[in-house]
C-alpha atoms as a PDB file:
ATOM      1  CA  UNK A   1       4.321   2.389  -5.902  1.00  0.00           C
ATOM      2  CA  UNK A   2       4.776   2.990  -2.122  1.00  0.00           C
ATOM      3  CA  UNK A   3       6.329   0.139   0.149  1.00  0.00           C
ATOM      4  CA  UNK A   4       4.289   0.079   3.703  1.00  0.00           C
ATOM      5  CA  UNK A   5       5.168  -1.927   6.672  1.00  0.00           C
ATOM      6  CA  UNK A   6       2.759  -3.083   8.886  1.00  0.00           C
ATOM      7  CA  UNK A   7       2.584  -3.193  12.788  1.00  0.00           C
ATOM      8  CA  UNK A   8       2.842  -6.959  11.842  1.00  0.00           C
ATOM      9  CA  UNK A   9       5.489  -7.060   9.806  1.00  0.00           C
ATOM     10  CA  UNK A  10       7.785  -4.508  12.173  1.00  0.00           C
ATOM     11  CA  UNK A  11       6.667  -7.047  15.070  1.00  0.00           C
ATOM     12  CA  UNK A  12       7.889  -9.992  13.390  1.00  0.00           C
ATOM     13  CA  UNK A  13      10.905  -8.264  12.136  1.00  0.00           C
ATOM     14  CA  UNK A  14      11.933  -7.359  15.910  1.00  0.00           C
ATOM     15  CA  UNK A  15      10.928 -10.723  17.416  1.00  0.00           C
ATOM     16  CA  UNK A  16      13.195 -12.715  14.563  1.00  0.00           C
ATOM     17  CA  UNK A  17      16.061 -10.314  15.496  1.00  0.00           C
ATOM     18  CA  UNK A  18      15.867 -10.670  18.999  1.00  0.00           C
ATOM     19  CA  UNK A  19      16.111 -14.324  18.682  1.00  0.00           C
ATOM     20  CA  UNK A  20      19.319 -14.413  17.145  1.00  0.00           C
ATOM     21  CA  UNK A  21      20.453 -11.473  18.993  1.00  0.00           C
ATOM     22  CA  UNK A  22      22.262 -14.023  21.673  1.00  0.00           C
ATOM     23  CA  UNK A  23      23.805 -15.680  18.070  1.00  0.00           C
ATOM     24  CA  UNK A  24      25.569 -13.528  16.399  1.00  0.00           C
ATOM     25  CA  UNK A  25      27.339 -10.050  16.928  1.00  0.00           C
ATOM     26  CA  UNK A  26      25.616  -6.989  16.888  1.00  0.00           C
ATOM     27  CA  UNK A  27      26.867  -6.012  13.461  1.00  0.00           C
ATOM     28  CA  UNK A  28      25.995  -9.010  11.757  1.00  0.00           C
ATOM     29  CA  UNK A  29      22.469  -8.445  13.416  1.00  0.00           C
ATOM     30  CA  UNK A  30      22.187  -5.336  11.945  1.00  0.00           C
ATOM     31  CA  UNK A  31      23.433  -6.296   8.574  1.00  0.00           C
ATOM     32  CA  UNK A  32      20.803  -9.286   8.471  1.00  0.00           C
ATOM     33  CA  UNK A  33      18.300  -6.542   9.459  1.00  0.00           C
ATOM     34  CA  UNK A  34      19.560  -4.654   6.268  1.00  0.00           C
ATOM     35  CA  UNK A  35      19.859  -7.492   3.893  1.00  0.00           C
ATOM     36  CA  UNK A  36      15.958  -7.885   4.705  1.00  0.00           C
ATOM     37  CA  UNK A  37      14.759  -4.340   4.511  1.00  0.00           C
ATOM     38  CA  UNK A  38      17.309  -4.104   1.093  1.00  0.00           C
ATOM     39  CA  UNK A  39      15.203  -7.197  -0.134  1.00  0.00           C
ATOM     40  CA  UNK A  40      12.069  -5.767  -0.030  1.00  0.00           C
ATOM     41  CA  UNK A  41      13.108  -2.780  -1.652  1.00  0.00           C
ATOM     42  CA  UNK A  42      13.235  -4.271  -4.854  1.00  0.00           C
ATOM     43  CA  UNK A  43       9.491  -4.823  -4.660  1.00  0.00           C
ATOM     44  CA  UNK A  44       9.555  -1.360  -5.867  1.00  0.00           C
ATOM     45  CA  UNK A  45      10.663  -1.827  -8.743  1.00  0.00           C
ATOM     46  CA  UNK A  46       9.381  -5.525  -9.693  1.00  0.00           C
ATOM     47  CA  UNK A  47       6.136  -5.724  -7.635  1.00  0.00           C
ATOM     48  CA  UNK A  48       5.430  -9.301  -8.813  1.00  0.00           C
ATOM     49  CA  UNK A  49       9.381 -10.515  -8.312  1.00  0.00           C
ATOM     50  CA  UNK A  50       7.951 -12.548  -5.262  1.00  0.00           C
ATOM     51  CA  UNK A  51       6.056 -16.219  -6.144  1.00  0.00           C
ATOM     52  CA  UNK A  52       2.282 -16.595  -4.205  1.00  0.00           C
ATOM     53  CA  UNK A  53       2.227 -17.275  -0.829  1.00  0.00           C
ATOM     54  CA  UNK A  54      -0.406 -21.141  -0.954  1.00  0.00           C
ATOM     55  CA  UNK A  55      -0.177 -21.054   2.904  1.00  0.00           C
ATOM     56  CA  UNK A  56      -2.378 -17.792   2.739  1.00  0.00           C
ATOM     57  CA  UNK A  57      -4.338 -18.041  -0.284  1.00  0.00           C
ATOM     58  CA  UNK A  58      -7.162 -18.778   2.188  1.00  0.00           C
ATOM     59  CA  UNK A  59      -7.172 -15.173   2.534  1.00  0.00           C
ATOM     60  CA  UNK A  60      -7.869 -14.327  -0.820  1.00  0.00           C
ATOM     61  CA  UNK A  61      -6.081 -11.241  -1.002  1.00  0.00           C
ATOM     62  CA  UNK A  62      -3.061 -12.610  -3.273  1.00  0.00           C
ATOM     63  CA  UNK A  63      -0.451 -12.513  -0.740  1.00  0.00           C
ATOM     64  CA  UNK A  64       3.163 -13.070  -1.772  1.00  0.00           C
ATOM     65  CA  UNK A  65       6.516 -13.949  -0.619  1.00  0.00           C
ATOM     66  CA  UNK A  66      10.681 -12.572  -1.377  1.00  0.00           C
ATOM     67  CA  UNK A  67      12.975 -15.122   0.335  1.00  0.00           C
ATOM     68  CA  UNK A  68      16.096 -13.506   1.885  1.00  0.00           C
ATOM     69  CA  UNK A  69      18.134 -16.454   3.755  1.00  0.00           C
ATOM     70  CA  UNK A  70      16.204 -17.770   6.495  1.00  0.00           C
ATOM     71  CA  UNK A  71      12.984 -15.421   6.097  1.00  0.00           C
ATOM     72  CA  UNK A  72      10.343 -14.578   4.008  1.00  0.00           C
ATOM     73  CA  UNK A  73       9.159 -11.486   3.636  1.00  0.00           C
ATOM     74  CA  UNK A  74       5.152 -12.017   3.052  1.00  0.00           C
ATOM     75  CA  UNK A  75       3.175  -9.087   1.159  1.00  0.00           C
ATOM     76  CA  UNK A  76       0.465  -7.893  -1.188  1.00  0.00           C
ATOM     77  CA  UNK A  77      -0.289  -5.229  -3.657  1.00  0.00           C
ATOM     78  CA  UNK A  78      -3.258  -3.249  -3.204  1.00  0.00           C
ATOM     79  CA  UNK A  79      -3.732  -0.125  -5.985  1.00  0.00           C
ATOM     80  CA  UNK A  80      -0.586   1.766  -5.667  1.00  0.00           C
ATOM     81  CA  UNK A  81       0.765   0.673  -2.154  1.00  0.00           C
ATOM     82  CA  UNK A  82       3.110  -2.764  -1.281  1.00  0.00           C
ATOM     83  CA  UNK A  83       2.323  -4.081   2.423  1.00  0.00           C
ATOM     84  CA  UNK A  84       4.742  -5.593   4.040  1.00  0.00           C
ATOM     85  CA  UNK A  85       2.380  -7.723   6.220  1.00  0.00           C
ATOM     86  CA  UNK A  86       5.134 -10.762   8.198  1.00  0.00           C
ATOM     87  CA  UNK A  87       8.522 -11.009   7.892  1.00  0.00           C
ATOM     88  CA  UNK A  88       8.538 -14.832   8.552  1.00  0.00           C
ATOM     89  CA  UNK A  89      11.546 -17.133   9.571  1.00  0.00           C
ATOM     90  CA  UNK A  90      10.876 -19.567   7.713  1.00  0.00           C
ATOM     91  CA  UNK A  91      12.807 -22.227  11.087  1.00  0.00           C
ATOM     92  CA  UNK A  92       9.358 -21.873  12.189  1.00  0.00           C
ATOM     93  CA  UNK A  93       6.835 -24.202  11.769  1.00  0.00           C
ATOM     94  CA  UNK A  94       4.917 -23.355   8.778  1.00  0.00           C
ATOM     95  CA  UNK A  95       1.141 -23.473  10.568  1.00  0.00           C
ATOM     96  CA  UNK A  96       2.369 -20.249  12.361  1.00  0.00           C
ATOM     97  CA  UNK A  97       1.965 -18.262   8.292  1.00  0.00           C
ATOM     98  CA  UNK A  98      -1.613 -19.282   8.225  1.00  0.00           C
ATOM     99  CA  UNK A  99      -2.265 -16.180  11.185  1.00  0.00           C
END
């Protein structure tokens, strides 16, 4: 299987970043940036380690989510490929998921 990030997911990996940016130092930003990306690595080896994401079953395309601390990192499997679609904090309200 192949892990793919979307221009989504990158987007909302940047903007969560840059709002704790003023927070926290800028190695602890970068090792919260790493914990994430680390997390969703493991979707290579158990694809189905993440439970269904209900707020986007509207979708239909069996989206799921990895919690890592404060975010959730939102995906589906399509043939051989993993997207990556959000990386989602989850301090937000939870309306924003529904895109």
């Amino acid at each position: 299987m192949k892990l793919v990030y979307t221009e989504q997911a990158l987007t909302s990996l940047n903007e969560a970043l840059e709002f704790i940016a003023s927070k926290v130092s800028h190695e602890k930003l970068i090792e919260i940036r790493g914990q994430i990306l680390d997390a969703a690595d493991i979707l290579l080896e158990q694809p189905l380690a993440g439970q269904r994401e209900y707020l986007l079953e509207h979708l239909e395309l069996s989206h799921r989510r990895l919690v890592n601390g404060h975010y959730k990192i939102i995906y589906r499997i399509a043939g051989e490929y993993i997207y990556i679609t959000d990386i989602f904090d989850s301090r937000q309200d939870p309306a924003k998921i529904k895109g």
